[in-house]
PDB file of N, CA and C in Angstrom:
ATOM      1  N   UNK A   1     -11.830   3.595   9.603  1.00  0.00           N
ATOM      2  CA  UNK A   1     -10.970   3.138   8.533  1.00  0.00           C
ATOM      3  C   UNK A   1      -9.536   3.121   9.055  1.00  0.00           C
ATOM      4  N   UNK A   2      -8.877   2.149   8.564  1.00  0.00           N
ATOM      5  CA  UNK A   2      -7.158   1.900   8.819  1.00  0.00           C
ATOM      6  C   UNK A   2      -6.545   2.083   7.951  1.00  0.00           C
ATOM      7  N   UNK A   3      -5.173   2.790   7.990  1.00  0.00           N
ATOM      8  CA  UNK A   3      -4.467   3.120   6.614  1.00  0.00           C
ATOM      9  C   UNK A   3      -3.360   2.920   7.188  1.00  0.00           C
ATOM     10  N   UNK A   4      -2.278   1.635   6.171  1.00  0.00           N
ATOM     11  CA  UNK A   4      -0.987   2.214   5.917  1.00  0.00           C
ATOM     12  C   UNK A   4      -0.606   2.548   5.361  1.00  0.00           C
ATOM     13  N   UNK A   5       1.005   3.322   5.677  1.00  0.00           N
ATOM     14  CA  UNK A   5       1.848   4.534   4.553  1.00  0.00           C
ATOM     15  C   UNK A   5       2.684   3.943   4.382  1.00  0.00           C
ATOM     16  N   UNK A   6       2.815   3.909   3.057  1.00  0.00           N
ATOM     17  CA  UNK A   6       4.344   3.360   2.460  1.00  0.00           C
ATOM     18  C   UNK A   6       5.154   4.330   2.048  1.00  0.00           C
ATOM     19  N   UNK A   7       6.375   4.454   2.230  1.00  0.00           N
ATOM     20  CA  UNK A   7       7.082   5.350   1.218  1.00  0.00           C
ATOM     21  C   UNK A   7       8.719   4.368   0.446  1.00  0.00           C
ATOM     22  N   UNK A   8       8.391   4.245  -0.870  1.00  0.00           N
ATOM     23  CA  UNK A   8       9.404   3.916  -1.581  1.00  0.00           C
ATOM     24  C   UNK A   8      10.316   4.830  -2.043  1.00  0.00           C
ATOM     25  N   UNK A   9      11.737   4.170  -2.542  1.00  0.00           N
ATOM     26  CA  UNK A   9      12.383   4.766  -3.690  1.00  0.00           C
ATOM     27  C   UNK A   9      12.864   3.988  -4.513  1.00  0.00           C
ATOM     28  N   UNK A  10      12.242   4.433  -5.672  1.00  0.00           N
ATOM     29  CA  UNK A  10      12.493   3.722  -6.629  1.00  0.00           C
ATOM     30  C   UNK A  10      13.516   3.374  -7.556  1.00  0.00           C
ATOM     31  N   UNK A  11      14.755   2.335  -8.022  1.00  0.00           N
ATOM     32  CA  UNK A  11      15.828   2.074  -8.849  1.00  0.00           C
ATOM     33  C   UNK A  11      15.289   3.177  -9.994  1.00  0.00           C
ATOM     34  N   UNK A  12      16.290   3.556 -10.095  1.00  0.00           N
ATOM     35  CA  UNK A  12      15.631   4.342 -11.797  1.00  0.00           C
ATOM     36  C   UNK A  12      15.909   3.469 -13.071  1.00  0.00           C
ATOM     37  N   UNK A  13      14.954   3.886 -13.661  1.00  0.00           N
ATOM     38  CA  UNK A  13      14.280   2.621 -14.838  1.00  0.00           C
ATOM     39  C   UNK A  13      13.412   1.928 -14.662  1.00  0.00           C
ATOM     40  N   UNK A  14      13.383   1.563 -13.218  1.00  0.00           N
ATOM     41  CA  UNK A  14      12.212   1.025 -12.919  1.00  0.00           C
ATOM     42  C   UNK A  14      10.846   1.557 -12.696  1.00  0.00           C
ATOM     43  N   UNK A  15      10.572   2.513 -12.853  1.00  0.00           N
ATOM     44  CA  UNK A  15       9.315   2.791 -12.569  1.00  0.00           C
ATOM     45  C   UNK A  15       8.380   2.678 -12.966  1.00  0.00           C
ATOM     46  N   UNK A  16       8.158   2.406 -14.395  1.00  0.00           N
ATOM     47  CA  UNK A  16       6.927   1.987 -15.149  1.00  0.00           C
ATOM     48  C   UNK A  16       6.449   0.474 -14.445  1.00  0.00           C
ATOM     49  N   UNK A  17       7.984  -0.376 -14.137  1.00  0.00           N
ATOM     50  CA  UNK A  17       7.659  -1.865 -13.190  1.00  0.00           C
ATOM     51  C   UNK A  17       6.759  -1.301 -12.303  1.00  0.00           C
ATOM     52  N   UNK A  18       7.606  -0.672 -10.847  1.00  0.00           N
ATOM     53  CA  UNK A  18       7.015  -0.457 -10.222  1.00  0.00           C
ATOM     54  C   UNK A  18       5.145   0.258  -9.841  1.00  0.00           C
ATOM     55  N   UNK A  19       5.135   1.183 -11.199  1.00  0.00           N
ATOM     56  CA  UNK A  19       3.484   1.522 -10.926  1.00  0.00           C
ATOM     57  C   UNK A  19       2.837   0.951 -11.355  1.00  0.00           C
ATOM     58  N   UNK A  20       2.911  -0.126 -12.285  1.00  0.00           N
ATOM     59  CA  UNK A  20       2.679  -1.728 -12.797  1.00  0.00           C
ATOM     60  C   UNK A  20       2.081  -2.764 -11.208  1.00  0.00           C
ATOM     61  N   UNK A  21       3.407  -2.509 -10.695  1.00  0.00           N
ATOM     62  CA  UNK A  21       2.746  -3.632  -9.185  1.00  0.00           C
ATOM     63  C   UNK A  21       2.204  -3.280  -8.316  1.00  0.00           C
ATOM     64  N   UNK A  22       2.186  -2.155  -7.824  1.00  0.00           N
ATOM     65  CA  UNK A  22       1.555  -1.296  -6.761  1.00  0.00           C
ATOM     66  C   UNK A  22       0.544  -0.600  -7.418  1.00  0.00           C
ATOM     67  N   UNK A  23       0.018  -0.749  -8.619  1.00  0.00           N
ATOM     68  CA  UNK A  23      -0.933   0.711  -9.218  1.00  0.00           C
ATOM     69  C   UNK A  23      -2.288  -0.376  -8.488  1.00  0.00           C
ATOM     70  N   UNK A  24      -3.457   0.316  -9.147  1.00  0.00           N
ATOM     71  CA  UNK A  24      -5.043  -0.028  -9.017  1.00  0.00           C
ATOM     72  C   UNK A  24      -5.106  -1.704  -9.395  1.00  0.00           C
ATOM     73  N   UNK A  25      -4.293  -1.971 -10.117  1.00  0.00           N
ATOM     74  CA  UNK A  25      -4.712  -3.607 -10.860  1.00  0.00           C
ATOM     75  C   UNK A  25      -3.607  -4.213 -10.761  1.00  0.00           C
ATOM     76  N   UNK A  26      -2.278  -4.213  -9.971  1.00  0.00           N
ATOM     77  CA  UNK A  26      -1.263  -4.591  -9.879  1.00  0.00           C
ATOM     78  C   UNK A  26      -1.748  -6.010  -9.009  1.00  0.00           C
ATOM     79  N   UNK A  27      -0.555  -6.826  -8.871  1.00  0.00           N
ATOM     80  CA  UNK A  27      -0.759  -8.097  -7.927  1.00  0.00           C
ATOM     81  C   UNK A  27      -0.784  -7.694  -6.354  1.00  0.00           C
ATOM     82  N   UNK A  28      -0.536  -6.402  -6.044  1.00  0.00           N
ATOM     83  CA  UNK A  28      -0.223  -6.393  -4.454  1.00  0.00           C
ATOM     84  C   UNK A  28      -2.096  -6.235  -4.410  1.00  0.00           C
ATOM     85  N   UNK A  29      -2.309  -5.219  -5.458  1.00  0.00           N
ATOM     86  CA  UNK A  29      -3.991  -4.436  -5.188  1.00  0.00           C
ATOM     87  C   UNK A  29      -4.976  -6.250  -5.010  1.00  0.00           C
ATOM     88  N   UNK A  30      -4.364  -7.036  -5.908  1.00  0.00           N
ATOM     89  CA  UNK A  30      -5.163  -7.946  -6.581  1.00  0.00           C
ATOM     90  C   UNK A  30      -5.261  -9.244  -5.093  1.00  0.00           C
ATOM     91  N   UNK A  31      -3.874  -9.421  -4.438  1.00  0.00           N
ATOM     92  CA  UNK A  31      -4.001  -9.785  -3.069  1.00  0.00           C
ATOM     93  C   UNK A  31      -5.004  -9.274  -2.362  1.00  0.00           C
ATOM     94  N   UNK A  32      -4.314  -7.958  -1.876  1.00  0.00           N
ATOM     95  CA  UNK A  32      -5.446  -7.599  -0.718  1.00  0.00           C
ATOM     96  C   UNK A  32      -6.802  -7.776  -1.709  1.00  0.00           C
ATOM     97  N   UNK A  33      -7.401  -7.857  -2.763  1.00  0.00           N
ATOM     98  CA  UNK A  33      -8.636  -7.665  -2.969  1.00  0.00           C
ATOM     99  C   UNK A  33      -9.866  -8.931  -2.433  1.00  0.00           C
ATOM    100  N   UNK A  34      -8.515 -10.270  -2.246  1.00  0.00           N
ATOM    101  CA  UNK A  34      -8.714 -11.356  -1.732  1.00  0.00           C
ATOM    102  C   UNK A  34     -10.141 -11.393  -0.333  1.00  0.00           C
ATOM    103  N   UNK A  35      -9.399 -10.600   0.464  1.00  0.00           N
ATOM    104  CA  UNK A  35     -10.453 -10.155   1.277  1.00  0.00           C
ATOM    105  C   UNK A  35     -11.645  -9.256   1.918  1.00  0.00           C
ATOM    106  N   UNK A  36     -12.846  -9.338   2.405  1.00  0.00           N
ATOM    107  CA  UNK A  36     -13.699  -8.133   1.868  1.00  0.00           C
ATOM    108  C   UNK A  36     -13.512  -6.914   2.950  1.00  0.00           C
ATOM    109  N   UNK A  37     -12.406  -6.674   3.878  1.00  0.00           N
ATOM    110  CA  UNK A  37     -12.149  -5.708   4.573  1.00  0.00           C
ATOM    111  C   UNK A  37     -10.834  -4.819   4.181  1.00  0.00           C
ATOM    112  N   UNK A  38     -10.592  -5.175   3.054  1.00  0.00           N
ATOM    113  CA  UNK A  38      -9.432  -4.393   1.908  1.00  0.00           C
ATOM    114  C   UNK A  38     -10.503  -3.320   1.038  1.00  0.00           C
ATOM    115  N   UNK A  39     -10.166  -1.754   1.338  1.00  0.00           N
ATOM    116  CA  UNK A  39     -11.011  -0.888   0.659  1.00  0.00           C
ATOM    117  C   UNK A  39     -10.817  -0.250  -0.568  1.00  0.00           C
ATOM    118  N   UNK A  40      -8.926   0.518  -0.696  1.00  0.00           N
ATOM    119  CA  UNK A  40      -8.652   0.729  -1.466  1.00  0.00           C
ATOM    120  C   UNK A  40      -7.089   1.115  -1.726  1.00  0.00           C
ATOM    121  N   UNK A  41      -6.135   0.714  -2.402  1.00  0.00           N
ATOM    122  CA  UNK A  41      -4.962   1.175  -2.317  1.00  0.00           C
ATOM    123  C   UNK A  41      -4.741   2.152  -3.261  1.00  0.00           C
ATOM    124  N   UNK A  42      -3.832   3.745  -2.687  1.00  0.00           N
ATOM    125  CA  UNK A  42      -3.823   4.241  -3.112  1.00  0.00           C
ATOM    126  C   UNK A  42      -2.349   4.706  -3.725  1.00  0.00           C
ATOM    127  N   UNK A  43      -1.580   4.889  -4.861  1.00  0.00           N
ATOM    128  CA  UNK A  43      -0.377   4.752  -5.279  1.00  0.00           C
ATOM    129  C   UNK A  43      -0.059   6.394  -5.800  1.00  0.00           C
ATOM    130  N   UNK A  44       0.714   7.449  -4.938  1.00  0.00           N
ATOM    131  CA  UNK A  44       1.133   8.543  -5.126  1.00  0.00           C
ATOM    132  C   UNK A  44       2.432   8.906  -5.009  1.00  0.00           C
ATOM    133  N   UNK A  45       2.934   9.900  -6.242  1.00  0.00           N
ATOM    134  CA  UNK A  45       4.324  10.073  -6.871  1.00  0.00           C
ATOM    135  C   UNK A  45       4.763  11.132  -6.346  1.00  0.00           C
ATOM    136  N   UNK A  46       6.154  11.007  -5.655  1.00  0.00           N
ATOM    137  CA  UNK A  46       6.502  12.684  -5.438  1.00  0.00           C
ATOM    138  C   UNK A  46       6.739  13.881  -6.941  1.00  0.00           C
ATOM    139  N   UNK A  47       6.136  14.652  -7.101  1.00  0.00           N
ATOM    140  CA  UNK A  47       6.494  15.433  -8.316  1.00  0.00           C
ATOM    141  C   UNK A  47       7.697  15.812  -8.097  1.00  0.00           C
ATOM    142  N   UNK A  48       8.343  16.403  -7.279  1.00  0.00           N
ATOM    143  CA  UNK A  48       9.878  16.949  -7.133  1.00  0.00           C
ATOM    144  C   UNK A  48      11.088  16.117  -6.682  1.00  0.00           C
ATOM    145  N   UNK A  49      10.523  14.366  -6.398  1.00  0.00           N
ATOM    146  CA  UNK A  49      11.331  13.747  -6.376  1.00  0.00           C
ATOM    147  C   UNK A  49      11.222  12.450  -7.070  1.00  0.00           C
ATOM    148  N   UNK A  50      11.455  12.441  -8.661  1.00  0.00           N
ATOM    149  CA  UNK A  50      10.618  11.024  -9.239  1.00  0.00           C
ATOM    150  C   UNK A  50      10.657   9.705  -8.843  1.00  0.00           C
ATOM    151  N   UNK A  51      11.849   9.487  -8.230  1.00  0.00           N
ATOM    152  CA  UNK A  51      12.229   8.186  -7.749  1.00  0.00           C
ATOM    153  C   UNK A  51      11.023   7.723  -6.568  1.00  0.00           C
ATOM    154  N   UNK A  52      10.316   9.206  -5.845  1.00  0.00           N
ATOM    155  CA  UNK A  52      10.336   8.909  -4.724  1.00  0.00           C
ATOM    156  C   UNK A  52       8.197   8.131  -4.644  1.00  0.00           C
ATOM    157  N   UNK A  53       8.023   7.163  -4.701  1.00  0.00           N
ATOM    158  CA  UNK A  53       6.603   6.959  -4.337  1.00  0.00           C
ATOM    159  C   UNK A  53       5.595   6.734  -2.902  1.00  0.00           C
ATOM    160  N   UNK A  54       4.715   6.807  -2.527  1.00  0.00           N
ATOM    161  CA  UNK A  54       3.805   6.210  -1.397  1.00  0.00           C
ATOM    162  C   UNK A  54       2.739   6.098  -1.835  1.00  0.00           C
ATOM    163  N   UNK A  55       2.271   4.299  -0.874  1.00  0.00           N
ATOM    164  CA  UNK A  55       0.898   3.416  -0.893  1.00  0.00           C
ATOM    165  C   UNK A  55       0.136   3.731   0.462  1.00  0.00           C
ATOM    166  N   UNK A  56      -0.662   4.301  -0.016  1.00  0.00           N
ATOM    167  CA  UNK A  56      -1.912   4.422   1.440  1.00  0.00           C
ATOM    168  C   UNK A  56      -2.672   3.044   0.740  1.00  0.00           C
ATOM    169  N   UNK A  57      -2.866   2.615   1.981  1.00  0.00           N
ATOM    170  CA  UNK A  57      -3.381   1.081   2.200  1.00  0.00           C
ATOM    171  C   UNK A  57      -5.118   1.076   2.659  1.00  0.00           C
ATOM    172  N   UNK A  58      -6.395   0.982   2.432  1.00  0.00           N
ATOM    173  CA  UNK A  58      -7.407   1.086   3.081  1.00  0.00           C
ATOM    174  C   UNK A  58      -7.663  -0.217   3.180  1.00  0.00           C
ATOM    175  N   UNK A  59      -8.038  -0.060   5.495  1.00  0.00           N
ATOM    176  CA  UNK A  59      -9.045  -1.717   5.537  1.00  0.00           C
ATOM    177  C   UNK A  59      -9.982  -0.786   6.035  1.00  0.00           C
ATOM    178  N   UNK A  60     -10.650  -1.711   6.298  1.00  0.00           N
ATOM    179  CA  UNK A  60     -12.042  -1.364   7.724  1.00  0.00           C
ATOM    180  C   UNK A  60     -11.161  -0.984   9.102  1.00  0.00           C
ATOM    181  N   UNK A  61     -10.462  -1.797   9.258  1.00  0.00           N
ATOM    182  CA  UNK A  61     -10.233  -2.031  10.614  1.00  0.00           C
ATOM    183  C   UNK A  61      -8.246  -2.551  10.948  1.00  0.00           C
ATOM    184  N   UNK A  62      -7.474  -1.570  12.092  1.00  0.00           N
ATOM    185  CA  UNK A  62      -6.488  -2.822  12.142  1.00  0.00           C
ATOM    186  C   UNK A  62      -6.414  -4.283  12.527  1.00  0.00           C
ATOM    187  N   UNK A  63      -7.709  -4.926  12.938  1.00  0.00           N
ATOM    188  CA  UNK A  63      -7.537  -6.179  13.270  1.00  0.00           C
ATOM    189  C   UNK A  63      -7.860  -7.023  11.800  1.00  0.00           C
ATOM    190  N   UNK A  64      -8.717  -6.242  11.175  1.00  0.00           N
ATOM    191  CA  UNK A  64      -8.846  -7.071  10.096  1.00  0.00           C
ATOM    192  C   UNK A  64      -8.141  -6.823   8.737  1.00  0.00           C
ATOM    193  N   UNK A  65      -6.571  -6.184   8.819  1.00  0.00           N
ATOM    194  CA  UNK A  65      -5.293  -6.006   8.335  1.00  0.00           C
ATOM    195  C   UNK A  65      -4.628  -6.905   8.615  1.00  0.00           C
ATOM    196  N   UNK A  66      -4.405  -7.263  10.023  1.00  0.00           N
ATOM    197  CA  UNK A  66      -3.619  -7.903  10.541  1.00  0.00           C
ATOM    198  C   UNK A  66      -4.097 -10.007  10.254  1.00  0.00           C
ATOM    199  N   UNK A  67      -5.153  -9.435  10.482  1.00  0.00           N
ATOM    200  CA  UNK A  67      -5.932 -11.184  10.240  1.00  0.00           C
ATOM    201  C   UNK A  67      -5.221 -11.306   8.761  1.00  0.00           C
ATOM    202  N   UNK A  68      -5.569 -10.445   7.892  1.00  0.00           N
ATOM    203  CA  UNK A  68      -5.037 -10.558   6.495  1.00  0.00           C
ATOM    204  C   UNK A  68      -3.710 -11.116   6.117  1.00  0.00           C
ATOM    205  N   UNK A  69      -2.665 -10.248   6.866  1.00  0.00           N
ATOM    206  CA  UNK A  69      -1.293 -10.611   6.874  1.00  0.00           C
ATOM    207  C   UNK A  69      -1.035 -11.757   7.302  1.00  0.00           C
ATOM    208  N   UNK A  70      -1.678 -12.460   8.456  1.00  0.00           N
ATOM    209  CA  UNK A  70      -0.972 -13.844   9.301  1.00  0.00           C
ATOM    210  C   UNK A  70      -2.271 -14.612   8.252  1.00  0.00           C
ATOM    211  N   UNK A  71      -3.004 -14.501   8.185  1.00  0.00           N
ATOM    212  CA  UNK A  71      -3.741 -16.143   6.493  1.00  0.00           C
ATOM    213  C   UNK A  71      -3.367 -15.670   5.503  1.00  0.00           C
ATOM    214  N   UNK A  72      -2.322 -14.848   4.878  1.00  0.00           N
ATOM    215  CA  UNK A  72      -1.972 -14.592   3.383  1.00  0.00           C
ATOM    216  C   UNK A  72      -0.350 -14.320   3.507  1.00  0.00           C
ATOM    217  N   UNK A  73       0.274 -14.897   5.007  1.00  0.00           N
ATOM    218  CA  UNK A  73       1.572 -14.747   4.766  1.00  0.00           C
ATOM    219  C   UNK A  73       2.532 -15.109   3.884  1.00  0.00           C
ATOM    220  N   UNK A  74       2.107 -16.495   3.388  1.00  0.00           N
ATOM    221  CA  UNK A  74       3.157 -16.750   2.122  1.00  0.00           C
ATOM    222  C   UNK A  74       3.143 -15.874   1.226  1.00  0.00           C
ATOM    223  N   UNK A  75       2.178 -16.025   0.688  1.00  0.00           N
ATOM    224  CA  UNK A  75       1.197 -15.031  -0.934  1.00  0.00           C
ATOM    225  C   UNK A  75       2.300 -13.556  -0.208  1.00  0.00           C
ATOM    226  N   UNK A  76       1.828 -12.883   0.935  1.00  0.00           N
ATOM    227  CA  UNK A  76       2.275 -11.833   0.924  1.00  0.00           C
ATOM    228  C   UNK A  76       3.868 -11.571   0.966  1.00  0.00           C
ATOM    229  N   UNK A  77       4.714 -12.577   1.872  1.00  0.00           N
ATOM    230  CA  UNK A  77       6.063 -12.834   1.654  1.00  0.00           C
ATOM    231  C   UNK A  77       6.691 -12.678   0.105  1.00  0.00           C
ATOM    232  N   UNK A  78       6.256 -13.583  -0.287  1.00  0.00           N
ATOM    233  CA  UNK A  78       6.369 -14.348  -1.837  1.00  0.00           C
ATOM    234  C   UNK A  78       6.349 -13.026  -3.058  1.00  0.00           C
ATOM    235  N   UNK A  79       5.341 -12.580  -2.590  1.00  0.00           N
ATOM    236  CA  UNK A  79       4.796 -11.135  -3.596  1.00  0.00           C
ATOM    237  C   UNK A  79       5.939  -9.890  -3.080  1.00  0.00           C
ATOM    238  N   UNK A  80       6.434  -9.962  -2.072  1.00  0.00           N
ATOM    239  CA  UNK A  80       7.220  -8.852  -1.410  1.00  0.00           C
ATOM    240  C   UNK A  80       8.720  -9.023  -2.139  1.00  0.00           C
ATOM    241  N   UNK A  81       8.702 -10.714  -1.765  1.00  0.00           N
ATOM    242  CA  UNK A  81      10.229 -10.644  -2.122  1.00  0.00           C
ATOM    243  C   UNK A  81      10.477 -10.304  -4.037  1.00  0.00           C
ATOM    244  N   UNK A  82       9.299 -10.685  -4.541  1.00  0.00           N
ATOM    245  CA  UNK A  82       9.219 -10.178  -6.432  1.00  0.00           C
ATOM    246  C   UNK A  82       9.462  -8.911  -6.749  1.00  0.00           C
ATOM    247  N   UNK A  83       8.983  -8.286  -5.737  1.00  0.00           N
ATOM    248  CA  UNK A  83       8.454  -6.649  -5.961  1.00  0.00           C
ATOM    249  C   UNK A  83       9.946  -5.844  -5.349  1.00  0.00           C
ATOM    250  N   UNK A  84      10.684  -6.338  -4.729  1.00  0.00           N
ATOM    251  CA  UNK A  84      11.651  -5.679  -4.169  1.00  0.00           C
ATOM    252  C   UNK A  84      12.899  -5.451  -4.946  1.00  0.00           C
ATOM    253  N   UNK A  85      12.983  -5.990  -5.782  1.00  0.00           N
ATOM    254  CA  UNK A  85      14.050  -5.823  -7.004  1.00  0.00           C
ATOM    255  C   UNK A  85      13.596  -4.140  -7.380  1.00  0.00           C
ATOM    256  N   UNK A  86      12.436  -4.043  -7.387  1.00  0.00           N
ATOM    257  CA  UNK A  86      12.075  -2.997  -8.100  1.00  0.00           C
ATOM    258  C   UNK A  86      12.415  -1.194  -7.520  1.00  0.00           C
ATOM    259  N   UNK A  87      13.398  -1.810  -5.895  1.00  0.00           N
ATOM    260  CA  UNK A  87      13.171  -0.443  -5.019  1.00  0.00           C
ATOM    261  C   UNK A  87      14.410  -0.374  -4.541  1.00  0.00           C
ATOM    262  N   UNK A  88      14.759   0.877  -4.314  1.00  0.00           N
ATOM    263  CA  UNK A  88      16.221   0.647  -3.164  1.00  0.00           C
ATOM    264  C   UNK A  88      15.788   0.821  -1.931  1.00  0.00           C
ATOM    265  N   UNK A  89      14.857   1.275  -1.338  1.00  0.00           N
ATOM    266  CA  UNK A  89      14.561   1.585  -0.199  1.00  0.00           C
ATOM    267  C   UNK A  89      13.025   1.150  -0.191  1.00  0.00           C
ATOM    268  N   UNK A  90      12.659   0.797   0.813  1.00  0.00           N
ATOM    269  CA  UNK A  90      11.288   0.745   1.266  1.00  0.00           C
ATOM    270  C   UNK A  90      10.907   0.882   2.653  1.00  0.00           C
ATOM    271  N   UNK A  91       9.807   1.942   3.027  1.00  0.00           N
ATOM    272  CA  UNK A  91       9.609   2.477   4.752  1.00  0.00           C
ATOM    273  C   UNK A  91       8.761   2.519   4.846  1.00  0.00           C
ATOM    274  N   UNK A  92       8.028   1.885   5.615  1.00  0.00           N
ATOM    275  CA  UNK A  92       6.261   2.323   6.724  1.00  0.00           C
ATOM    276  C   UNK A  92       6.681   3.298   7.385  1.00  0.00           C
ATOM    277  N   UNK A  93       5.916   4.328   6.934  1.00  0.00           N
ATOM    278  CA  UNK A  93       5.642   5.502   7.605  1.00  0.00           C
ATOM    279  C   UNK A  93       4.576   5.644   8.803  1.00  0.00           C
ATOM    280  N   UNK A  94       3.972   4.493   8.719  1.00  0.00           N
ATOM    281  CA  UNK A  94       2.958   4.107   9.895  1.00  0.00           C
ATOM    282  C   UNK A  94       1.773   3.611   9.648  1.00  0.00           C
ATOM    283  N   UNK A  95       1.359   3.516  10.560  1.00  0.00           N
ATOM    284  CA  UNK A  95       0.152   3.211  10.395  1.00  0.00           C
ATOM    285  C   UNK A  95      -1.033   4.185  11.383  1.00  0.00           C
ATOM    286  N   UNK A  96      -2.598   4.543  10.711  1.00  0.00           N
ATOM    287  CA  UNK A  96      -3.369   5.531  10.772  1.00  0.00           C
ATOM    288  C   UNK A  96      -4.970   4.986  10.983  1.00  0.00           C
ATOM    289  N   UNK A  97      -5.303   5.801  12.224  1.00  0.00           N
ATOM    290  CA  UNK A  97      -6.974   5.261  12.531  1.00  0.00           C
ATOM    291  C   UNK A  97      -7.359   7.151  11.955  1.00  0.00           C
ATOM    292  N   UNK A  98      -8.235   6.834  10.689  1.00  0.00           N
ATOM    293  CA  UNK A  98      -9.033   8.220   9.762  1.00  0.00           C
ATOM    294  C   UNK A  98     -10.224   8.196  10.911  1.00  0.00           C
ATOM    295  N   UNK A  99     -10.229   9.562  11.345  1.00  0.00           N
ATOM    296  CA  UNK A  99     -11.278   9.941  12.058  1.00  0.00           C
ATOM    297  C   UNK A  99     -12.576  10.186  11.214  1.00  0.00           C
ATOM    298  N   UNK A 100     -13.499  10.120  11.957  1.00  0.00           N
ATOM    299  CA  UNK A 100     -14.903  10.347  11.301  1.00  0.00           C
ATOM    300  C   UNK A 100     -14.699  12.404  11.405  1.00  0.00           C
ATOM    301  N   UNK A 101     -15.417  13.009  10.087  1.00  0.00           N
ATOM    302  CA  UNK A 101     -15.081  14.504  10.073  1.00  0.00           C
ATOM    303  C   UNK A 101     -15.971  14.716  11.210  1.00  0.00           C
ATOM    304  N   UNK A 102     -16.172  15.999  12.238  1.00  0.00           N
ATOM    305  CA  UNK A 102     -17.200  16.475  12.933  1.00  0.00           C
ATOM    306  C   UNK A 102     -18.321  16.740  12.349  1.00  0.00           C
ATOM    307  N   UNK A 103     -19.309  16.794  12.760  1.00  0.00           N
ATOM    308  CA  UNK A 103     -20.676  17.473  12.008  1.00  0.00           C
ATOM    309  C   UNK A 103     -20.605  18.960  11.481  1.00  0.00           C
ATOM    310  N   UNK A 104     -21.262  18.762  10.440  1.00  0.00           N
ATOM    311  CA  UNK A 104     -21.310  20.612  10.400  1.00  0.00           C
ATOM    312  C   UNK A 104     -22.137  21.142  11.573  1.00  0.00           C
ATOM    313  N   UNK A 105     -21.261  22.530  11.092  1.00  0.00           N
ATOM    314  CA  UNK A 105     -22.352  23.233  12.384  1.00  0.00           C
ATOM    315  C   UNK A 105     -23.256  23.788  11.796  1.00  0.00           C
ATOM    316  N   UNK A 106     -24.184  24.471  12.577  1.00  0.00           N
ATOM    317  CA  UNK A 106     -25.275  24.816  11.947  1.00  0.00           C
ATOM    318  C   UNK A 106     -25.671  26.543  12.164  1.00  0.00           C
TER     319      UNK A 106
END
C-alpha cells in the first residue's frame, strides 16, 4: 500500500468548508474514487491545534498514484485550485510504502 500525508492549516471559519471537501464524500474523495487503485482517504484533526488538519491518501501502489495524477491532471489542478481558498498553508509531509506486519510468532 502507498500513502500520502497531507498536513493543512486551516483559515478559521473555514472548517466546516474544509471537512466538507476533504471528508469521506467530498469531491477530492469522489476524484480519486474515479480509479480502482484509490483505497481510502483518510481526514484527521489536530485536537490541540484546531486549525491544524491531515489527509492520508490510500493507493495500491506509487505507480498507480502517479498514473492517476498525469490522466486526471486537469480535474486534479482545477479541484486544487477551488479547495485552496479554504487553507493558509498546505504541506506533503511525504509520501509512505506501509509494510506488510511480520508474522506472529509462535
Amino acid at each position: 500500500m502507498f500513502l500520502i500525508l497531507w498536513e493543512f492549516e486551516v483559515k478559521p471559519g473555514e472548517e466546516s468548508a474544509f471537512e466538507k471537501a476533504y471528508g469521506p464524500y467530498g469531491p477530492w474523495v469522489q476524484l480519486f474514487q474515479r480509479d480502482p487503485h484509490f483505497r481510502q482517504t483518510q481526514l484527521l484533526k489536530d485536537p490541540s491545534r484546531p486549525c491544524i488538519y491531515f489527509t492520508l491518501d490510500f493507493w495500491d501502489s506509487e505507480k498507480d498514484y502517479i498514473h492517476f495524477k498525469h490522466s486526471n491532471q486537469v480535474e486534479y489542478h482545477s479541484l486544487d485550485r477551488l479547495t485552496e481558498r479554504l487553507t493558509l498553508r498546505e504541506r506533503n509531509l511525504g509520501c509512505f510504502l506501509q509494510l506488510d506486519p511480520p508474522p506472529p510468532s509462535s
